[in-house]
Protein backbone atom coordinates (compact mmCIF):
# COMPACT_ATOMS: atom_id res chain seq x y z
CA UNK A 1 -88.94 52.07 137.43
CA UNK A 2 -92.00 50.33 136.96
CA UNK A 3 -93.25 47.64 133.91
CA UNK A 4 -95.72 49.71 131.58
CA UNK A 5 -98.03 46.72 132.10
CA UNK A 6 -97.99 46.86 135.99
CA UNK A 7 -98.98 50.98 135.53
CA UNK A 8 -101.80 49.88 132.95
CA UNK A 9 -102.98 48.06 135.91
CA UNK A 10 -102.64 50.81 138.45
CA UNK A 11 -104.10 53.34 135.74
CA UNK A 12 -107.85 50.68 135.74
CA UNK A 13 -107.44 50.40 139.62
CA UNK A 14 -107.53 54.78 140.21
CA UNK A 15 -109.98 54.92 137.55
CA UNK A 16 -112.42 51.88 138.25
CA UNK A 17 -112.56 52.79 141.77
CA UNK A 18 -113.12 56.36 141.88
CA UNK A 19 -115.31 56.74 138.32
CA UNK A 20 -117.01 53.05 138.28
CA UNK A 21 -116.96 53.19 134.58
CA UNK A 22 -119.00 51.86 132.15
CA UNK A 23 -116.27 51.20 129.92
CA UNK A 24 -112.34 51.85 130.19
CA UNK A 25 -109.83 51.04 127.85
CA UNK A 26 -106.22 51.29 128.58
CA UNK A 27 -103.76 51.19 125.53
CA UNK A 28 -99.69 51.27 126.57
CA UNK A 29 -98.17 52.82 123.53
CA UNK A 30 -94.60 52.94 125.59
CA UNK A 31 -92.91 50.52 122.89
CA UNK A 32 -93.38 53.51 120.06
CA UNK A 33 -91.98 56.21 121.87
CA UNK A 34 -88.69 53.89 123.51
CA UNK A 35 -85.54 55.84 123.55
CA UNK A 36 -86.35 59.50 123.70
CA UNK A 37 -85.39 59.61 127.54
CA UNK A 38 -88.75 60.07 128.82
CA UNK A 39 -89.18 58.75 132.56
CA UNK A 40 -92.57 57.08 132.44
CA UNK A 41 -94.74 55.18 129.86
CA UNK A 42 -97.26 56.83 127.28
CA UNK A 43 -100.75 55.76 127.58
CA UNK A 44 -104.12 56.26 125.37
CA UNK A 45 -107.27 55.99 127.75
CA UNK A 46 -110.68 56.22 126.99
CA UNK A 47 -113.16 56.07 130.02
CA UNK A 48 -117.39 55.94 129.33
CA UNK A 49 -118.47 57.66 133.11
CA UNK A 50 -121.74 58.56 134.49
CA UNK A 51 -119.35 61.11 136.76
CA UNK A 52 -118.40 63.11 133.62
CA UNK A 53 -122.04 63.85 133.12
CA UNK A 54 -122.49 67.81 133.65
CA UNK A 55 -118.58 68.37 133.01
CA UNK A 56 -116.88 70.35 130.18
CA UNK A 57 -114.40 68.36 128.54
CA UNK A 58 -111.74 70.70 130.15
CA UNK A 59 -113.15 69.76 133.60
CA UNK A 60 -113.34 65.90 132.61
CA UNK A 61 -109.46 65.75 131.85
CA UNK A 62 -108.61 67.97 135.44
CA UNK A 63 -111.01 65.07 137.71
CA UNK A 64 -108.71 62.13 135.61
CA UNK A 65 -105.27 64.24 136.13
CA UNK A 66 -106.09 64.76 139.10
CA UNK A 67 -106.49 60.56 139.87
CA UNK A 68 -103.81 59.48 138.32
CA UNK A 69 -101.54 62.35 139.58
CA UNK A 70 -99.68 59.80 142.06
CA UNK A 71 -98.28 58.29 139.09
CA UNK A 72 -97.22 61.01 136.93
CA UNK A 73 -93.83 61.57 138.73
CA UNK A 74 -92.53 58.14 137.87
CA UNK A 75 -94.66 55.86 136.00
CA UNK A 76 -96.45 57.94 133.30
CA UNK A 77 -95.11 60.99 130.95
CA UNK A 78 -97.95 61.01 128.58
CA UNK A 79 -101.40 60.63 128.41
CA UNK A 80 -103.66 60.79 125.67
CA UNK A 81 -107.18 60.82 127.16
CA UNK A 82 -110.78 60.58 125.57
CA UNK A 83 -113.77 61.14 128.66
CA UNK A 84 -117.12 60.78 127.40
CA UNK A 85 -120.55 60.28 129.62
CA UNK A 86 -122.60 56.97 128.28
CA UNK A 87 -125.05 59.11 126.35
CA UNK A 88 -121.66 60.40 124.09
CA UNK A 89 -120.74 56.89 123.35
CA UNK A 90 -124.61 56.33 121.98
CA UNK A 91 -124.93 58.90 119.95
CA UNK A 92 -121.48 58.55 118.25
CA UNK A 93 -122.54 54.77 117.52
CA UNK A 94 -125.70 55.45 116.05
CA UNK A 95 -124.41 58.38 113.90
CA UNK A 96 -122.20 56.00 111.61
């Protein structure tokens, strides 16, 4: 099995390529979840894309699940996933 760390990595690479993101953050929360027999690590990503601009939140998650689908047979069992277009991330900064 892969190191959480090594499918952080491979997590950016699918995403960076195929999105170009503004902004992507990649939090392995694997350690909290140890020893409930899970096969893969559990992952929180957030990803700021121009691509998601136009795209229901529903069709956001598909277009990531559907990159990162290579790795969900071995190296990742959860994902917790925020996709927001650039203009999101602006107006959720300048409303607090």
């Amino acid at each position: 099995m892969n190191r959480p760390s090594d499918t952080a990595a491979r997590i950016d690479a699918l995403l960076r390529d195929r999105l170009s993101p503004q902004s992507l953050e990649i939090r392995d929360d694997s350690a909290a979840h140890a020893g409930h027999g899970a096969i893969g690590g559990h992952f929180r990503v957030r990803v700021v894309s121009t691509d998601f601009r136009g795209l229901k939140p529903l069709a956001r998650h598909r277009l990531v699940n559907a990159l990162l689908a290579p790795l969900y047979a071995s190296e990742v069992h959860a994902l917790t996933l925020e996709a927001l277009t650039p203009e999101e991330t602006t107006s959720t900064t300048s409303s607090n």
